[in-house]
C-alpha atoms as a PDB file:
ATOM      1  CA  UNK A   1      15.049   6.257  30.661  1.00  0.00           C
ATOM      2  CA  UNK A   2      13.357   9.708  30.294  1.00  0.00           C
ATOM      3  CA  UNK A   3      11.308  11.606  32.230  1.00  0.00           C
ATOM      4  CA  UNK A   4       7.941  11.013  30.756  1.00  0.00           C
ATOM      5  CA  UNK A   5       8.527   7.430  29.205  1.00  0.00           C
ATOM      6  CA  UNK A   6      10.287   4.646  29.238  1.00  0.00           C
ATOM      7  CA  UNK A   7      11.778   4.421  25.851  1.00  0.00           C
ATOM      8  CA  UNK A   8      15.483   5.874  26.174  1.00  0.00           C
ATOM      9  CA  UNK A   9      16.813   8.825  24.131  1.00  0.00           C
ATOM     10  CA  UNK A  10      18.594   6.223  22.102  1.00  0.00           C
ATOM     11  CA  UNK A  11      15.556   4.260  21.051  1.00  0.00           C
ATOM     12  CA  UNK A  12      13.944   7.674  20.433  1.00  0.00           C
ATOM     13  CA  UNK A  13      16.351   8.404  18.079  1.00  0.00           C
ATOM     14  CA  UNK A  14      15.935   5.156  16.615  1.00  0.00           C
ATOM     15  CA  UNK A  15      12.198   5.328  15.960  1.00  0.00           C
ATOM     16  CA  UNK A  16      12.795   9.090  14.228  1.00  0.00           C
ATOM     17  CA  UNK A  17      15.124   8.107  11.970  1.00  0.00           C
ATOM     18  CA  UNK A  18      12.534   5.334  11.084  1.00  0.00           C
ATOM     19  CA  UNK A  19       9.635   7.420  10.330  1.00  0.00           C
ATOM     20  CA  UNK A  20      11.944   9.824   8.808  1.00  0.00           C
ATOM     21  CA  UNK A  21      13.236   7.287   6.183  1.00  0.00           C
ATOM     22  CA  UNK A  22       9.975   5.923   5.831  1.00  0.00           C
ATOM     23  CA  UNK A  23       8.547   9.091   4.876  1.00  0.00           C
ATOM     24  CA  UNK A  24      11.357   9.679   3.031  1.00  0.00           C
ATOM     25  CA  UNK A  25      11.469   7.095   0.686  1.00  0.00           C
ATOM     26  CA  UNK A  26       7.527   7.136  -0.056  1.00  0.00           C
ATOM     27  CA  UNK A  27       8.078  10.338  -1.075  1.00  0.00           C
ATOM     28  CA  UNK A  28      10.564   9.824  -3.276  1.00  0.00           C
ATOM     29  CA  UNK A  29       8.855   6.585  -4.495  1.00  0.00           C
ATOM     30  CA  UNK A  30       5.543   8.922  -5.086  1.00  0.00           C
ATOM     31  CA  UNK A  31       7.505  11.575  -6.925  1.00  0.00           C
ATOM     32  CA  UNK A  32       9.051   8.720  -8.994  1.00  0.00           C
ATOM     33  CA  UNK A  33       5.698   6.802  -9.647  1.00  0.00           C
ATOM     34  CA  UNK A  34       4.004  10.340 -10.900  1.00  0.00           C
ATOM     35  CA  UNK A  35       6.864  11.276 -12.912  1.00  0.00           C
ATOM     36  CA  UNK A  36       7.968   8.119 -14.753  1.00  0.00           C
ATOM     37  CA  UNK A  37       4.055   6.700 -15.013  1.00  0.00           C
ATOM     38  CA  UNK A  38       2.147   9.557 -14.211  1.00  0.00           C
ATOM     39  CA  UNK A  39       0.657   7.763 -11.123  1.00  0.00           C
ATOM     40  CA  UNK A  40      -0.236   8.656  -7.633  1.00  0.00           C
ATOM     41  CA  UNK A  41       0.538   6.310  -4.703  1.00  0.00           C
ATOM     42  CA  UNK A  42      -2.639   5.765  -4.361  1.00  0.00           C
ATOM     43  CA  UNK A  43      -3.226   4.414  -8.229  1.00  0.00           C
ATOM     44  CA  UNK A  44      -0.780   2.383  -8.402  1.00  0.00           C
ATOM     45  CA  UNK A  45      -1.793   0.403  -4.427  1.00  0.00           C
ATOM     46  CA  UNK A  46      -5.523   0.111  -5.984  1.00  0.00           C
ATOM     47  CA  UNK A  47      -4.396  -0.922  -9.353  1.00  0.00           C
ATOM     48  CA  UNK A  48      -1.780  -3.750  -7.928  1.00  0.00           C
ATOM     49  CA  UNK A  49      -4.479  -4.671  -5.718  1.00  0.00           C
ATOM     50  CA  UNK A  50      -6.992  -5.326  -8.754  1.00  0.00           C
ATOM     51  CA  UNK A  51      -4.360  -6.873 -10.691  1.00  0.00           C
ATOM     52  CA  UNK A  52      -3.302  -9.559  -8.000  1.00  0.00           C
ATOM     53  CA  UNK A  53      -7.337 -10.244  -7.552  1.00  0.00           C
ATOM     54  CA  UNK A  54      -8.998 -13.481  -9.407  1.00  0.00           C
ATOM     55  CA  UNK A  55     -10.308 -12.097 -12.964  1.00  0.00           C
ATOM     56  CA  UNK A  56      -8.587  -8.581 -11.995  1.00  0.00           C
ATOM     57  CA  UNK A  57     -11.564  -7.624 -10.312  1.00  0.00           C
ATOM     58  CA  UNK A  58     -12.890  -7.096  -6.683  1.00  0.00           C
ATOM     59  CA  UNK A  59     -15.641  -5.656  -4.867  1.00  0.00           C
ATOM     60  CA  UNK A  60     -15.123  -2.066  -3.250  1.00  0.00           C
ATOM     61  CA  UNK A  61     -15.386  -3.323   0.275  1.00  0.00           C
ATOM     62  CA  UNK A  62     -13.110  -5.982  -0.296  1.00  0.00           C
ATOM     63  CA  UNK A  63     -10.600  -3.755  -2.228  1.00  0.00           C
ATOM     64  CA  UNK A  64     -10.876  -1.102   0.995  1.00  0.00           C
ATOM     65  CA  UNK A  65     -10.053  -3.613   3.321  1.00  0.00           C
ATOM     66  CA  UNK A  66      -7.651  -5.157   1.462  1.00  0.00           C
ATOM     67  CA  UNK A  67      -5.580  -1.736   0.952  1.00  0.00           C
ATOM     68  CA  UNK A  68      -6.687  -0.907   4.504  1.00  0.00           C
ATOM     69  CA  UNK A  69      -8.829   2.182   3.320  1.00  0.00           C
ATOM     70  CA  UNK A  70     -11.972   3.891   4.606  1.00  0.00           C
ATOM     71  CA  UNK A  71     -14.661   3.016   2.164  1.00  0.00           C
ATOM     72  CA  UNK A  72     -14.967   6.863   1.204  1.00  0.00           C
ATOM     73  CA  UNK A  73     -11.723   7.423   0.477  1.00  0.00           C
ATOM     74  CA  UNK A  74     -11.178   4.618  -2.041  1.00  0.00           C
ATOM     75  CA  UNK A  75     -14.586   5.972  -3.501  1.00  0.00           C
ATOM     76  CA  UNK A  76     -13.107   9.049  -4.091  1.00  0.00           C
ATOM     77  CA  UNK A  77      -9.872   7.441  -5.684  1.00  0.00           C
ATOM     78  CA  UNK A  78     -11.826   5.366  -7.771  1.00  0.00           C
ATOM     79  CA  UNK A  79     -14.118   8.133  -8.982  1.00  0.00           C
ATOM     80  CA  UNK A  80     -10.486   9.553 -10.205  1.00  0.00           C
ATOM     81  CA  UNK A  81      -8.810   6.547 -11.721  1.00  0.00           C
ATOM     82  CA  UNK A  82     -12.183   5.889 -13.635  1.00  0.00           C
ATOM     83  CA  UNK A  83     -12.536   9.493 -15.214  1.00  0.00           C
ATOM     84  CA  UNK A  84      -8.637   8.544 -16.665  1.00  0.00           C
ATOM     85  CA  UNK A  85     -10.031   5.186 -17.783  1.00  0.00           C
ATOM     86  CA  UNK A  86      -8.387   3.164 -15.091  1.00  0.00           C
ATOM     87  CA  UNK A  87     -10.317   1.502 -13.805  1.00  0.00           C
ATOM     88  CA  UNK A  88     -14.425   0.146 -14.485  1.00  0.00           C
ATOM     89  CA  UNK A  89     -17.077   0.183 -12.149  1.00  0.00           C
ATOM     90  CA  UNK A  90     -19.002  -2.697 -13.290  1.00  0.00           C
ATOM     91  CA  UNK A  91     -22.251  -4.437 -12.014  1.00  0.00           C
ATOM     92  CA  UNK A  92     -21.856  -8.095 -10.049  1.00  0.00           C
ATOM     93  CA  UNK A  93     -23.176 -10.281 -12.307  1.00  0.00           C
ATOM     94  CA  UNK A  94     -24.757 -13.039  -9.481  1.00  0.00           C
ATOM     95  CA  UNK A  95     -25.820 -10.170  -7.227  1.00  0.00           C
ATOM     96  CA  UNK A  96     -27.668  -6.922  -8.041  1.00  0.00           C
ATOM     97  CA  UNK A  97     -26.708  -5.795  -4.585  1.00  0.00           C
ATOM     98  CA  UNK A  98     -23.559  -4.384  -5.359  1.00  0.00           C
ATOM     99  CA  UNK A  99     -20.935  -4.122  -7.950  1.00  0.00           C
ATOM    100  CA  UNK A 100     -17.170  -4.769  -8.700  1.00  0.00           C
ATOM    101  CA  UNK A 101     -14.503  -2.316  -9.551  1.00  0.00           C
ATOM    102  CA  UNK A 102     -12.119  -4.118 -12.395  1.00  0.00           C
ATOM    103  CA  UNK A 103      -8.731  -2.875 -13.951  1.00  0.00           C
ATOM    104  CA  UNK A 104      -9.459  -2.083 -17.484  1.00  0.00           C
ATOM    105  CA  UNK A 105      -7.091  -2.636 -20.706  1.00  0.00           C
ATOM    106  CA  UNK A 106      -5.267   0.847 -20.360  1.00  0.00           C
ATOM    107  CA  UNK A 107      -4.879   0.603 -16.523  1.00  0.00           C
ATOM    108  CA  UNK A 108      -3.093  -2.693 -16.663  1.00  0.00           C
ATOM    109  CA  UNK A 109      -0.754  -1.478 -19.172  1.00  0.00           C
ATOM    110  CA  UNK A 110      -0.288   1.533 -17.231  1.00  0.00           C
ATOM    111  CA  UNK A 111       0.539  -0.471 -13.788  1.00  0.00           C
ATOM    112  CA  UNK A 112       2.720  -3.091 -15.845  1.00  0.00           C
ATOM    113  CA  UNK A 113       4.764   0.377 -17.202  1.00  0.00           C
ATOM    114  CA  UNK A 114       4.766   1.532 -13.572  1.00  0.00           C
ATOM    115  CA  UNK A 115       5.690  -1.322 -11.822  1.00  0.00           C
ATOM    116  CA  UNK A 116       9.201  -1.686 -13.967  1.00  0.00           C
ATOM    117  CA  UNK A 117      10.224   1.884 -12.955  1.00  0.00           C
ATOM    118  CA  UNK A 118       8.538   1.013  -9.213  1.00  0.00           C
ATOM    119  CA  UNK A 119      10.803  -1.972  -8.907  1.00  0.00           C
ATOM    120  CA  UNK A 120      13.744   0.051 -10.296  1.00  0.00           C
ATOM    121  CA  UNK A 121      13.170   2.989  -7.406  1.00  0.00           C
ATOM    122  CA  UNK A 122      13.140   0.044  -5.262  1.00  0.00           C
ATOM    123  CA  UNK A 123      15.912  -1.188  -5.959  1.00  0.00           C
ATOM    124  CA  UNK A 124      18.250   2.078  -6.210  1.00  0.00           C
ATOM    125  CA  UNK A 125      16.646   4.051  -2.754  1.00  0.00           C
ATOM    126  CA  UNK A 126      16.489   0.929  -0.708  1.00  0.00           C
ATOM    127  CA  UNK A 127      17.756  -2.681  -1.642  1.00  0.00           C
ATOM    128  CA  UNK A 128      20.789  -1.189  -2.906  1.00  0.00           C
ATOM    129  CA  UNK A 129      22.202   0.482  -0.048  1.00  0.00           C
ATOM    130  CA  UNK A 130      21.707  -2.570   2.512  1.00  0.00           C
ATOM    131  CA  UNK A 131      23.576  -5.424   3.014  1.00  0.00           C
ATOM    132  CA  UNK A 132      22.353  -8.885   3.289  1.00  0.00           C
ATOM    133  CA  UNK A 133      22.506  -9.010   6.821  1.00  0.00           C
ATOM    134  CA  UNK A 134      20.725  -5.556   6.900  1.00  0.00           C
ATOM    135  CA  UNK A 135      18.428  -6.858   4.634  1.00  0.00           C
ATOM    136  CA  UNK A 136      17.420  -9.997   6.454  1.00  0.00           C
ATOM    137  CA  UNK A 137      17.361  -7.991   9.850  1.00  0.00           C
ATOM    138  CA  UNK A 138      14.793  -5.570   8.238  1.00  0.00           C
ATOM    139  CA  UNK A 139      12.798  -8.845   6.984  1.00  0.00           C
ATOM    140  CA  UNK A 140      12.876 -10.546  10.450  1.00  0.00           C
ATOM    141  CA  UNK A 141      12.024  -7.059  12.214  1.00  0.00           C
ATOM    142  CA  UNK A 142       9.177  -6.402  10.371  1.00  0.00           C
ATOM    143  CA  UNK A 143       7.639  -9.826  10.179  1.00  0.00           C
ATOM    144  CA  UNK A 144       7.685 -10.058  13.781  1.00  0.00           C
ATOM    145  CA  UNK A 145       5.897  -6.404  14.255  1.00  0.00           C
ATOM    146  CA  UNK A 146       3.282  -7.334  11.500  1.00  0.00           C
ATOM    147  CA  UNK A 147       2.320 -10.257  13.420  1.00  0.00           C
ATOM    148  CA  UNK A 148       2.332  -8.403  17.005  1.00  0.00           C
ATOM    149  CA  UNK A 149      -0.154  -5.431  14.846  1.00  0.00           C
ATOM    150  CA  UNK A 150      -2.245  -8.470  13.390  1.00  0.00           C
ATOM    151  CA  UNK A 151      -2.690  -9.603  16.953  1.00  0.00           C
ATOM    152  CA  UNK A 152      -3.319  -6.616  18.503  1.00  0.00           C
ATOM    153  CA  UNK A 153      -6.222  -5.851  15.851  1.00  0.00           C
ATOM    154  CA  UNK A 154      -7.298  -8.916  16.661  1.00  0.00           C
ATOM    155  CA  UNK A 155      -7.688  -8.744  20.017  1.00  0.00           C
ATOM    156  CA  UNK A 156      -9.117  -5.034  19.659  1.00  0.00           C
ATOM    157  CA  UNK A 157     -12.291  -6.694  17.214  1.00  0.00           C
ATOM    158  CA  UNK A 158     -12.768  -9.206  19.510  1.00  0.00           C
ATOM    159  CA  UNK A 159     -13.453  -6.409  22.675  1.00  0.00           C
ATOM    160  CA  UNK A 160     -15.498  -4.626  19.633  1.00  0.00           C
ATOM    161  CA  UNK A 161     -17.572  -7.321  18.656  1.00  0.00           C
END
């Protein structure tokens, strides 16, 4: 155990190698996504998003939370993807209140064009080099830290509300 904690220099380690690859791999999957589709991280999370949605459409504080996004960032990002002709801004048609933010025609074909070379990235700078039992180890490990986040958000609403 160290001095100032009680995670051991092993377990240390362990944790910097994790952010390391993890900021290693969404880099290379960003420098991929912009190069083969011409799409920023960003992009192509809204865009998948929008195209997983009922009618390919959502509204922008739905969209935020769903990406996990302060409301003035993904206005900025939109604001961007809709000068390319990404995505529309369009009003909600049973409430004047607010609007929606849909995938247009071109962004869907760009997402479907970036989600073949995505998948391919994937598959060569991560899937590839595990094995199965690596594989199901990183599946098990993460769905047990999701739900201890989920719970701890959770909890930390609850104290807020």
């Amino acid at each position: 155990m160290s001095e100032v904690s009680a995670i051991d220099e092993s377990e240390w380690a362990m944790w910097a190698d994790f952010v390391l690859v993890h900021r290693e791999l969404a880099r290379e999957l960003d420098r991929r996504l912009m190069s083969d589709a011409g799409l920023s991280q960003g992009d192509y999370t809204v865009m998948l998003t929008l195209f997983k949605a009922d009618d390919r459409r959502l509204r922008p504080g739905v969209l935020a939370d769903a990406i996990g996004w302060e409301k003035s960032r993904l206005s900025h990002q939109l604001t961007r993807m809709a000068a390319r002709g990404l995505v529309d801004r369009v009003e909600f048609d049973t409430d004047a209140r607010g609007s929606l933010v849909v995938l247009t025609n071109d962004g869907r074909r760009a997402l479907l064009g970036a989600m073949r070379d995505h998948a391919s990235a994937i598959r060569t700078h991560f899937l590839d080099v595990l094995t199965a039992d690596e594989k199901a180890a990183i599946a098990s490990g993460s769905a047990r830290l999701l739900d201890r986040l989920r719970d701890h958000r959770g909890v930390d609403q609850m104290a807020a509300g």
